[in-house]
C-alpha atoms as a PDB file:
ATOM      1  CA  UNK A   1     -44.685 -48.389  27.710  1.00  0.00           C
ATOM      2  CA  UNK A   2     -42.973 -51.788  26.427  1.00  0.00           C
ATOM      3  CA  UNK A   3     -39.475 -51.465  25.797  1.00  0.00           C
ATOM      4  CA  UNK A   4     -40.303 -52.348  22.076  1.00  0.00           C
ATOM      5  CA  UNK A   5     -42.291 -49.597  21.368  1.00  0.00           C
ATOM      6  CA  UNK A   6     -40.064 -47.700  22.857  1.00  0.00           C
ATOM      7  CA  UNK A   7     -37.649 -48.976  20.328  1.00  0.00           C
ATOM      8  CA  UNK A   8     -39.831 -48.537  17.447  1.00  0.00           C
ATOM      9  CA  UNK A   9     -40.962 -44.680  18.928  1.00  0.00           C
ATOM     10  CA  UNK A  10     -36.650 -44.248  19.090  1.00  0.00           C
ATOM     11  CA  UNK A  11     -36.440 -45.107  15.492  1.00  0.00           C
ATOM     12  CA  UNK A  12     -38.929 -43.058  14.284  1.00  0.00           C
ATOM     13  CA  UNK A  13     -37.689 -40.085  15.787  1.00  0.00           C
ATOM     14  CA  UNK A  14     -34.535 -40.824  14.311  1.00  0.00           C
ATOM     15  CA  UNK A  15     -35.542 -41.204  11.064  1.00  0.00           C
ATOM     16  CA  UNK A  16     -37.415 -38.176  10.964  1.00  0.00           C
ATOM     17  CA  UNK A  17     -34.695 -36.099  12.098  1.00  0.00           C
ATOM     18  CA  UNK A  18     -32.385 -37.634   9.195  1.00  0.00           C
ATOM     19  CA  UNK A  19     -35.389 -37.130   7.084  1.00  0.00           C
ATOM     20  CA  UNK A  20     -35.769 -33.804   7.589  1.00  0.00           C
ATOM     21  CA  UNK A  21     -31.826 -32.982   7.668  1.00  0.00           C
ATOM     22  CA  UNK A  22     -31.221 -34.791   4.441  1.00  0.00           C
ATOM     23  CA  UNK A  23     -34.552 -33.142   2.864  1.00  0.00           C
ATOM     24  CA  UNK A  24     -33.121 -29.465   3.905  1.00  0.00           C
ATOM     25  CA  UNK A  25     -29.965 -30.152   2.170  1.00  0.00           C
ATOM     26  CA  UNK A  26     -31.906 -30.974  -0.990  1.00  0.00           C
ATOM     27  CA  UNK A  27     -33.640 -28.117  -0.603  1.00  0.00           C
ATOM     28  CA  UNK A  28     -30.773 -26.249  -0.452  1.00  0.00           C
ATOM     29  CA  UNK A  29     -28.711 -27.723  -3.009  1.00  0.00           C
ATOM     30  CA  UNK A  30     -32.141 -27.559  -5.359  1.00  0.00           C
ATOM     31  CA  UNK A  31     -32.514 -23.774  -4.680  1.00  0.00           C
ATOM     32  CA  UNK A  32     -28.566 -23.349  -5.525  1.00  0.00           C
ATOM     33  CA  UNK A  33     -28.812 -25.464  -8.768  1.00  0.00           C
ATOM     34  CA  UNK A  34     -32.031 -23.286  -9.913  1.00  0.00           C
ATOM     35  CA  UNK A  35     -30.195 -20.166  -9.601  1.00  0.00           C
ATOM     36  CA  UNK A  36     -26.912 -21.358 -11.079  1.00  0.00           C
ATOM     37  CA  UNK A  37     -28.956 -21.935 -14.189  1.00  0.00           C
ATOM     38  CA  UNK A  38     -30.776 -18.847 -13.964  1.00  0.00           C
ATOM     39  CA  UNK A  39     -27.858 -16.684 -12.853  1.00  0.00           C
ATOM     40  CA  UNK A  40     -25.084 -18.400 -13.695  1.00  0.00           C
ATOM     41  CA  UNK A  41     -21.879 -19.361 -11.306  1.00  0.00           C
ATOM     42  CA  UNK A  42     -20.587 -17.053  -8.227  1.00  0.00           C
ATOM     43  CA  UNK A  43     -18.133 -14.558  -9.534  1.00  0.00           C
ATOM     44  CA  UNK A  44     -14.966 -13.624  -7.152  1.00  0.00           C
ATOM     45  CA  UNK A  45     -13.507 -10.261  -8.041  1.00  0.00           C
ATOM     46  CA  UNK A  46     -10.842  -8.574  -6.249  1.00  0.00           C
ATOM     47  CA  UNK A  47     -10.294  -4.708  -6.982  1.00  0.00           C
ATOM     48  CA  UNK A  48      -7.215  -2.216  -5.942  1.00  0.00           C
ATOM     49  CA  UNK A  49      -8.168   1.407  -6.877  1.00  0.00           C
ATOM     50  CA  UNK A  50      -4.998   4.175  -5.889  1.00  0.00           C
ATOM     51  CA  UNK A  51      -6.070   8.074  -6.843  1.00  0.00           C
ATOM     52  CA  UNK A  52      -3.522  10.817  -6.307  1.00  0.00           C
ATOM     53  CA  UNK A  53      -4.586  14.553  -6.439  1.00  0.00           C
ATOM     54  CA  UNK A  54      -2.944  17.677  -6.122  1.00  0.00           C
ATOM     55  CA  UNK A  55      -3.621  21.512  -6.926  1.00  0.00           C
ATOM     56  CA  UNK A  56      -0.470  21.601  -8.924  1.00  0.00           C
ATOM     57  CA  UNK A  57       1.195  19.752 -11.504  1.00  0.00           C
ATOM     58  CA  UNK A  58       3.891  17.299  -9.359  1.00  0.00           C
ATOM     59  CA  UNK A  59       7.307  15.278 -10.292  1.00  0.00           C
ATOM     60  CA  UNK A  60       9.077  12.729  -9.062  1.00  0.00           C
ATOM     61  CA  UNK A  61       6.514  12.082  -6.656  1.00  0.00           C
ATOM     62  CA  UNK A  62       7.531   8.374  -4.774  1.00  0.00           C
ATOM     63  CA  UNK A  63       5.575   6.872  -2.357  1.00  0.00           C
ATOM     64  CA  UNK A  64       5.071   3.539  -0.242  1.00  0.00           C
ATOM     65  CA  UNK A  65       2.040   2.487  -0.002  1.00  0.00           C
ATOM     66  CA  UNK A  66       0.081  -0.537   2.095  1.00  0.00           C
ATOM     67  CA  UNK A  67      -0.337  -3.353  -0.537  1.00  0.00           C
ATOM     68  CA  UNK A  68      -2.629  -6.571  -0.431  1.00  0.00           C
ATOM     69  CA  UNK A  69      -1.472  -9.296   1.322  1.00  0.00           C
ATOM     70  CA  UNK A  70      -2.785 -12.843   2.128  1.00  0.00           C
ATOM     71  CA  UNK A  71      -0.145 -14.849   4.476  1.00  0.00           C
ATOM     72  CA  UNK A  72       2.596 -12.875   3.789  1.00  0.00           C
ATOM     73  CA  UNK A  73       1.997 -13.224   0.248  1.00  0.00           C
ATOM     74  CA  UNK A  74       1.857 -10.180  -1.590  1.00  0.00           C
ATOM     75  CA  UNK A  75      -1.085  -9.997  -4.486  1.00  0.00           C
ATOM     76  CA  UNK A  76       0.382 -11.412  -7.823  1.00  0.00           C
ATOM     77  CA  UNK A  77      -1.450  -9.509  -9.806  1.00  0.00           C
ATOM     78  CA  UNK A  78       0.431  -6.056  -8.804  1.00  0.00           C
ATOM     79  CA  UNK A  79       4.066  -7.537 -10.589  1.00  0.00           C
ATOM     80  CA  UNK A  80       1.090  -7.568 -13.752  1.00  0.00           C
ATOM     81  CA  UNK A  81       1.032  -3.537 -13.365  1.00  0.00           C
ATOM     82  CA  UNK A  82       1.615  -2.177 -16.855  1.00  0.00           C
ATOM     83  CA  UNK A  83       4.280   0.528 -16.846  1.00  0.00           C
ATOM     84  CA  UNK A  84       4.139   3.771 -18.331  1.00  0.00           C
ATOM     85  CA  UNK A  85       5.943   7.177 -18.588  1.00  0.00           C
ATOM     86  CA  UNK A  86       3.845   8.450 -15.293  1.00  0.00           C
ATOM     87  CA  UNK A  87       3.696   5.475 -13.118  1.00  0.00           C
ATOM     88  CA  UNK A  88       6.950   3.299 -12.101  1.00  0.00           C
ATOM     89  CA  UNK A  89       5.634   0.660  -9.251  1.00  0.00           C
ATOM     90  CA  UNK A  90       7.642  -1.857  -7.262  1.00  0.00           C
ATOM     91  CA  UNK A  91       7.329  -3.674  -4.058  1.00  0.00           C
ATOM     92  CA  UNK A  92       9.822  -3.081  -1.644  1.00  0.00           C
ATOM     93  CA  UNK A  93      10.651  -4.332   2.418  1.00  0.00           C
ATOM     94  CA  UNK A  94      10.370  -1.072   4.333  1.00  0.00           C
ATOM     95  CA  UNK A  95      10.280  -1.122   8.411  1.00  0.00           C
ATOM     96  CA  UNK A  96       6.766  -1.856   8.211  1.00  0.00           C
ATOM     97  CA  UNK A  97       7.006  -4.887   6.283  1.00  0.00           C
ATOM     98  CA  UNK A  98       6.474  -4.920   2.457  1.00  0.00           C
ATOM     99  CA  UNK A  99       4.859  -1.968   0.529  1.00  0.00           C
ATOM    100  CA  UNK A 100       4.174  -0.648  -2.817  1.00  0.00           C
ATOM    101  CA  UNK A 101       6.650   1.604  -4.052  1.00  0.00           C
ATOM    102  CA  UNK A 102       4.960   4.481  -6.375  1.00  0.00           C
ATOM    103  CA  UNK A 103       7.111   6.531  -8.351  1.00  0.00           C
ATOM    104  CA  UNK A 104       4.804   8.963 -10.915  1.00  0.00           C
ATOM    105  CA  UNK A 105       4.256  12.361 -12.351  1.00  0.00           C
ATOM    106  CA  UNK A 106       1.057  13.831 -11.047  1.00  0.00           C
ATOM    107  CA  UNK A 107      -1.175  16.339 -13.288  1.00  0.00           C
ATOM    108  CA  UNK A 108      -4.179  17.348 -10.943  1.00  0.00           C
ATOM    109  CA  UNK A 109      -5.665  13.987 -10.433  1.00  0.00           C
ATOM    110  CA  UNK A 110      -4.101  10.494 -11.260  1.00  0.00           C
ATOM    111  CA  UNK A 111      -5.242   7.024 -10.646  1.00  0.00           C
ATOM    112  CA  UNK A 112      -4.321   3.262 -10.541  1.00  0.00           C
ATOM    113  CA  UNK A 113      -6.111   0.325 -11.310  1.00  0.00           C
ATOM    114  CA  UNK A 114      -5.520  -3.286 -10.860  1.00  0.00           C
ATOM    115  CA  UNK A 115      -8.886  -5.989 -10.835  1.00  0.00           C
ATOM    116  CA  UNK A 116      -8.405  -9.521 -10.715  1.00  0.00           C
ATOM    117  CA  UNK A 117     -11.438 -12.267 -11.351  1.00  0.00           C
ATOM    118  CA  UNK A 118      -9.575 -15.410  -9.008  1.00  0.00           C
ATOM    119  CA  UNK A 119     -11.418 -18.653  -9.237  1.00  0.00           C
ATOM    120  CA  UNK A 120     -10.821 -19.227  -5.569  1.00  0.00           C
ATOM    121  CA  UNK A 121     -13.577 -18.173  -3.341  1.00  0.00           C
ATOM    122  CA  UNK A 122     -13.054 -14.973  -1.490  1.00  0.00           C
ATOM    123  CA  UNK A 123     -14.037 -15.028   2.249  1.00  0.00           C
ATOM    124  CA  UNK A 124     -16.146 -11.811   2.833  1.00  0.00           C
ATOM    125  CA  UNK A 125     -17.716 -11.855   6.325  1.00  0.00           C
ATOM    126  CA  UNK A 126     -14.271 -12.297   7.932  1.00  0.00           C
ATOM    127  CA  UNK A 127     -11.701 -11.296   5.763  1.00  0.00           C
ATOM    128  CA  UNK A 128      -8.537 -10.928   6.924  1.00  0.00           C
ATOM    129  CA  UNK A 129      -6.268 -13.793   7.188  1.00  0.00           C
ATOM    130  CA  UNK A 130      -8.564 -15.441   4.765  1.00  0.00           C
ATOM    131  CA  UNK A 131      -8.793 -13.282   2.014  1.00  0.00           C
ATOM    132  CA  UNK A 132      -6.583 -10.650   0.366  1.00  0.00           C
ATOM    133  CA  UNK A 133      -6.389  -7.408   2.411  1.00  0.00           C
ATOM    134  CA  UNK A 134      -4.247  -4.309   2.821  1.00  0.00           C
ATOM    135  CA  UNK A 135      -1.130  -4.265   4.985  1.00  0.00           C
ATOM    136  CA  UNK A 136       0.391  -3.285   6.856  1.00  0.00           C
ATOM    137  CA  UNK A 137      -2.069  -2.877   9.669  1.00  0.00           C
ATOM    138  CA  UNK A 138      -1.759  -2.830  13.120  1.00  0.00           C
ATOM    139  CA  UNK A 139      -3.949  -2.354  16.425  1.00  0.00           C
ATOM    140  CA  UNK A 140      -7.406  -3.192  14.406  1.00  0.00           C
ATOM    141  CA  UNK A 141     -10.427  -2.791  16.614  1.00  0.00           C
ATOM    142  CA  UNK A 142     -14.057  -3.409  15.988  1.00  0.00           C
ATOM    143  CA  UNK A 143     -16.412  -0.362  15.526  1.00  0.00           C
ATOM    144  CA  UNK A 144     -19.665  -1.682  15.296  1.00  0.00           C
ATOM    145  CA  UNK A 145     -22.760  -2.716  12.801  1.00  0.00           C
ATOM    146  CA  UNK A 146     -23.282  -0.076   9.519  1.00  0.00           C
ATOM    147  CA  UNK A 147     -25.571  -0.101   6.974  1.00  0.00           C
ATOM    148  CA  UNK A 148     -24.326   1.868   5.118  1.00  0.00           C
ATOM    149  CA  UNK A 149     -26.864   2.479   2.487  1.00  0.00           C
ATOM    150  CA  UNK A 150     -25.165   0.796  -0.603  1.00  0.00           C
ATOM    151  CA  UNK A 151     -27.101  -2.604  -2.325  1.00  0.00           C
ATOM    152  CA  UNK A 152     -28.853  -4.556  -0.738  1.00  0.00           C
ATOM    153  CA  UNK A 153     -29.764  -1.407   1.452  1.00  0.00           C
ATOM    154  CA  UNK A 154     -30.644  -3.112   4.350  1.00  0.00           C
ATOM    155  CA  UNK A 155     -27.561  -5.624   4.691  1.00  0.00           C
ATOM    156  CA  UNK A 156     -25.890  -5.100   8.015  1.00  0.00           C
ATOM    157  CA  UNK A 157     -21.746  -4.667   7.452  1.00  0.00           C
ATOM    158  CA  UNK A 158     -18.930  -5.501  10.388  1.00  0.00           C
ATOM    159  CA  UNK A 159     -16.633  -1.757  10.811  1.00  0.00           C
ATOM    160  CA  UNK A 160     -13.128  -2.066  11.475  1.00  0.00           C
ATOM    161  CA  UNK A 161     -10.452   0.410  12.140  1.00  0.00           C
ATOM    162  CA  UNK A 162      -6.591   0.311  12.378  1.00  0.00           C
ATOM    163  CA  UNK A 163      -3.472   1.622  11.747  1.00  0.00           C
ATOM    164  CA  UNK A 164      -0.956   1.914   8.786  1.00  0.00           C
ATOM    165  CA  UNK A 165       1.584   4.109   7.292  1.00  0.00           C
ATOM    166  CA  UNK A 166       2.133   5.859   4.149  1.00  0.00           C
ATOM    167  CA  UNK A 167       5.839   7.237   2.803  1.00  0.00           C
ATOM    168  CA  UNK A 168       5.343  10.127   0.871  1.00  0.00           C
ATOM    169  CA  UNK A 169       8.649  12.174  -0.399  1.00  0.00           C
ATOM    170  CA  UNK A 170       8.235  15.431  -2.885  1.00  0.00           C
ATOM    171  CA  UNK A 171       8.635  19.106  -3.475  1.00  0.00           C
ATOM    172  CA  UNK A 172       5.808  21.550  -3.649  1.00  0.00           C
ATOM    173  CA  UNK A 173       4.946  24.667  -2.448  1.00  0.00           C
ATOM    174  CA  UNK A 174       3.604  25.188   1.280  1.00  0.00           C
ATOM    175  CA  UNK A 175       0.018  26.111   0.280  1.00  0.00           C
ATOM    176  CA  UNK A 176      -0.552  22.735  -2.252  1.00  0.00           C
ATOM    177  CA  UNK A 177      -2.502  19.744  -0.682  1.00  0.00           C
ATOM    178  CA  UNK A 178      -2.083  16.520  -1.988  1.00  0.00           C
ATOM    179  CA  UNK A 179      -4.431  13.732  -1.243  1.00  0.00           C
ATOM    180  CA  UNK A 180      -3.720  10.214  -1.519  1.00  0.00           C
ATOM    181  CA  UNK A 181      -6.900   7.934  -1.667  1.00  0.00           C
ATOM    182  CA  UNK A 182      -6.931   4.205  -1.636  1.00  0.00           C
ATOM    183  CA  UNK A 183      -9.275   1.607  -1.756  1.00  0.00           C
ATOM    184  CA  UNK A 184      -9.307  -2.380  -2.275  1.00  0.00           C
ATOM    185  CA  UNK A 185     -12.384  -4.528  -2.626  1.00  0.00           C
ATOM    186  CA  UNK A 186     -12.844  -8.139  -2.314  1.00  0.00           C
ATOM    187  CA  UNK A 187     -16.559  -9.720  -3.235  1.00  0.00           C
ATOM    188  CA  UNK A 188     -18.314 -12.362  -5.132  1.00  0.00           C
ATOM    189  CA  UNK A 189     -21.424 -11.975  -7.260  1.00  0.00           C
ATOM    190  CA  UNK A 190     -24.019 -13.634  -9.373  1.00  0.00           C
ATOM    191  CA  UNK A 191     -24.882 -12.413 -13.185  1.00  0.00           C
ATOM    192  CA  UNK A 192     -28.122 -10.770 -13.008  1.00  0.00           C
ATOM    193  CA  UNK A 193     -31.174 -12.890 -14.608  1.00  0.00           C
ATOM    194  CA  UNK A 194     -32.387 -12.454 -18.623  1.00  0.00           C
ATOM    195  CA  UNK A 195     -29.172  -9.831 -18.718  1.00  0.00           C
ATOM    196  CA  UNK A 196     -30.944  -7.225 -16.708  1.00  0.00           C
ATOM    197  CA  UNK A 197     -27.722  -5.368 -16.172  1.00  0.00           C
ATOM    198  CA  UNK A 198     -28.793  -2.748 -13.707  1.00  0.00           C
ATOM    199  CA  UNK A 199     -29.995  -5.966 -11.311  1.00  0.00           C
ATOM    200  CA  UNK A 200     -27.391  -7.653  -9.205  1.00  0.00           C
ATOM    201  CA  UNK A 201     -26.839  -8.797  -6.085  1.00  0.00           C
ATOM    202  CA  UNK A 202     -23.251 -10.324  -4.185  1.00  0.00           C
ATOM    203  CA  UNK A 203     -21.236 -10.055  -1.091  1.00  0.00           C
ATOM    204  CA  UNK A 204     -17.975  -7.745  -0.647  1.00  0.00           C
ATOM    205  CA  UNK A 205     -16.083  -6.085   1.811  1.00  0.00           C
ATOM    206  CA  UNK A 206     -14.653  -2.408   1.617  1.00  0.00           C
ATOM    207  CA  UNK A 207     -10.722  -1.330   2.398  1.00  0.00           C
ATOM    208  CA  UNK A 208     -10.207   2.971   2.704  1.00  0.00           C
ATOM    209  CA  UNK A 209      -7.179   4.485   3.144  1.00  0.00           C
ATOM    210  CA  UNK A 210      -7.169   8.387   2.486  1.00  0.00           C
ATOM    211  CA  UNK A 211      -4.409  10.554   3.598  1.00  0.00           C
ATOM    212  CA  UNK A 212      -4.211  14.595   2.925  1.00  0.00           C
ATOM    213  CA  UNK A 213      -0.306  15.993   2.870  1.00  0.00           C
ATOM    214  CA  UNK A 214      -0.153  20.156   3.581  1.00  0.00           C
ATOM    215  CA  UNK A 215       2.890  21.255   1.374  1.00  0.00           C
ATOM    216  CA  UNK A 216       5.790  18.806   0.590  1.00  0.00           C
ATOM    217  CA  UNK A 217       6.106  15.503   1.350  1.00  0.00           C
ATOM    218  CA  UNK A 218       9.018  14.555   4.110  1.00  0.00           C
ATOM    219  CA  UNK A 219       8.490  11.106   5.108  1.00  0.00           C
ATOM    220  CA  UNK A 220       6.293   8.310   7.142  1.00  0.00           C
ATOM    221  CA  UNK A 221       2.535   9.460   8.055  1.00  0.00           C
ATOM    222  CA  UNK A 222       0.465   7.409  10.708  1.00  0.00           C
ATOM    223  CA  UNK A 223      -2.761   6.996   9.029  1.00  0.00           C
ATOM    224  CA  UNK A 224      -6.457   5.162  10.020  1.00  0.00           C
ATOM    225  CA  UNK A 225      -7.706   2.093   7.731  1.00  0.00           C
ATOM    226  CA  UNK A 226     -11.480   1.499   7.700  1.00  0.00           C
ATOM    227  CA  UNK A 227     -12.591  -2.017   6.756  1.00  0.00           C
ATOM    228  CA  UNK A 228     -16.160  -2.969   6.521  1.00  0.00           C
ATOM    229  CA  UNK A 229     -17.504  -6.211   5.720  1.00  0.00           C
ATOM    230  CA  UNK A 230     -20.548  -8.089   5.883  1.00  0.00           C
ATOM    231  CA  UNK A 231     -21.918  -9.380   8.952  1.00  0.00           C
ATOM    232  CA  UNK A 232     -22.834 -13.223   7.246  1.00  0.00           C
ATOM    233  CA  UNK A 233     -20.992 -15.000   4.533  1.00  0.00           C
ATOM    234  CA  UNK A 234     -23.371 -16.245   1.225  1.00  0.00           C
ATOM    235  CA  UNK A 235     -22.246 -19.660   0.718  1.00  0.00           C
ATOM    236  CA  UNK A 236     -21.240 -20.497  -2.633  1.00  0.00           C
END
């Protein structure tokens, strides 16, 4: 083979590589722009959800509880927490770095809700450290692959486990249980096409925390987070 046509053969295959590089990002940004007009933009959304129940009517309960944090940074939207005659929050530096300090009245079953819409993506495959999530946490260990039924049904999801405390301080009688039940969710999705509203589709990862106190509160409990999020990122 002449060394020219080796040259030429050299440039050919270069030039279809390019080609076909350059002609998969077009695809790729095509595809994206289609669906941005049929779907509209990628939505981030970042949820905190804190329920409190009890058999019995409670007061003066106060708690700490494991807040979201990115970089030491606690959320900004929890100073936004409207105040009212059963729920008094603050965030305060405990031993365990910071926390959410809870001071309410409980009748049977109370609950907390804070949801922010950030225009900064949210990183969902790999969450912590790069996204908002709940603290403090220690010893975290992988679990393994779920799927845990919820939509799409068949997307794989990345379990987590670790450790974190809750404070929990009031009177009651011996036989009362009091559960404390928190959850945060970080996720981005599309608007659903001609404003099907039962039809969506997104990625999001999952914080738990549940704890269940026998009689009164008297201080610090160890309990078990459960993070699971999903095993790719969507790009947006």
């Amino acid at each position: 083979m002449s060394k020219k046509l080796k040259i030429v053969l050299v440039c050919l295959l270069v030039f279809s590589v390019v080609f076909v590089s350059v002609g998969i990002r077009y695809r790729e940004e095509l595809r994206e722009t289609f669906w941005d007009w049929l779907c509209g933009p990628w939505e981030n959304h970042y949820e905190l959800y804190i329920g409190i129940g009890s058999k019995y009517n409670l007061s003066n309960i106060t708690l700490y509880l494991p807040v979201p944090m990115l970089h030491g940074n606690v959320w900004s939207k929890i100073s936004e927490i409207e105040i009212d005659e059963n729920w008094r929050t603050e965030v305060i530096n405990t031993s365990y770095g910071k926390m959410l300090k809870l001071t309410a009245n409980i009748t049977e079953w109370d609950s907390l809700e804070i949801e922010e819409y950030p225009s900064k993506e949210i990183i969902t495959n790999n969450p912590v450290g790069n996204s908002l999530t709940l603290y403090p946490r220690f010893n975290e260990s992988y679990v393994g692959i779920e799927r845990p039924g919820v939509l799409p049904e068949t997307r794989a999801y990345k379990a987590y486990k670790y450790g974190s405390y809750i404070y929990a301080k009031y009177n009651t009688s011996s036989e009362n249980e009091v559960s404390i039940w928190i959850r945060f969710h970080g996720g981005k999705s599309r608007a659903n096409p001609l404003g099907i509203t039962s039809v969506w589709y997104g990625y999001g990862y999952e914080e738990k925390i549940t704890c269940t106190i026998t009689g009164s509160g008297k201080g610090w409990y160890n309990v078990t987070g459960r993070l699971l999020a999903p095993d790719v990122e969507c790009e947006v």
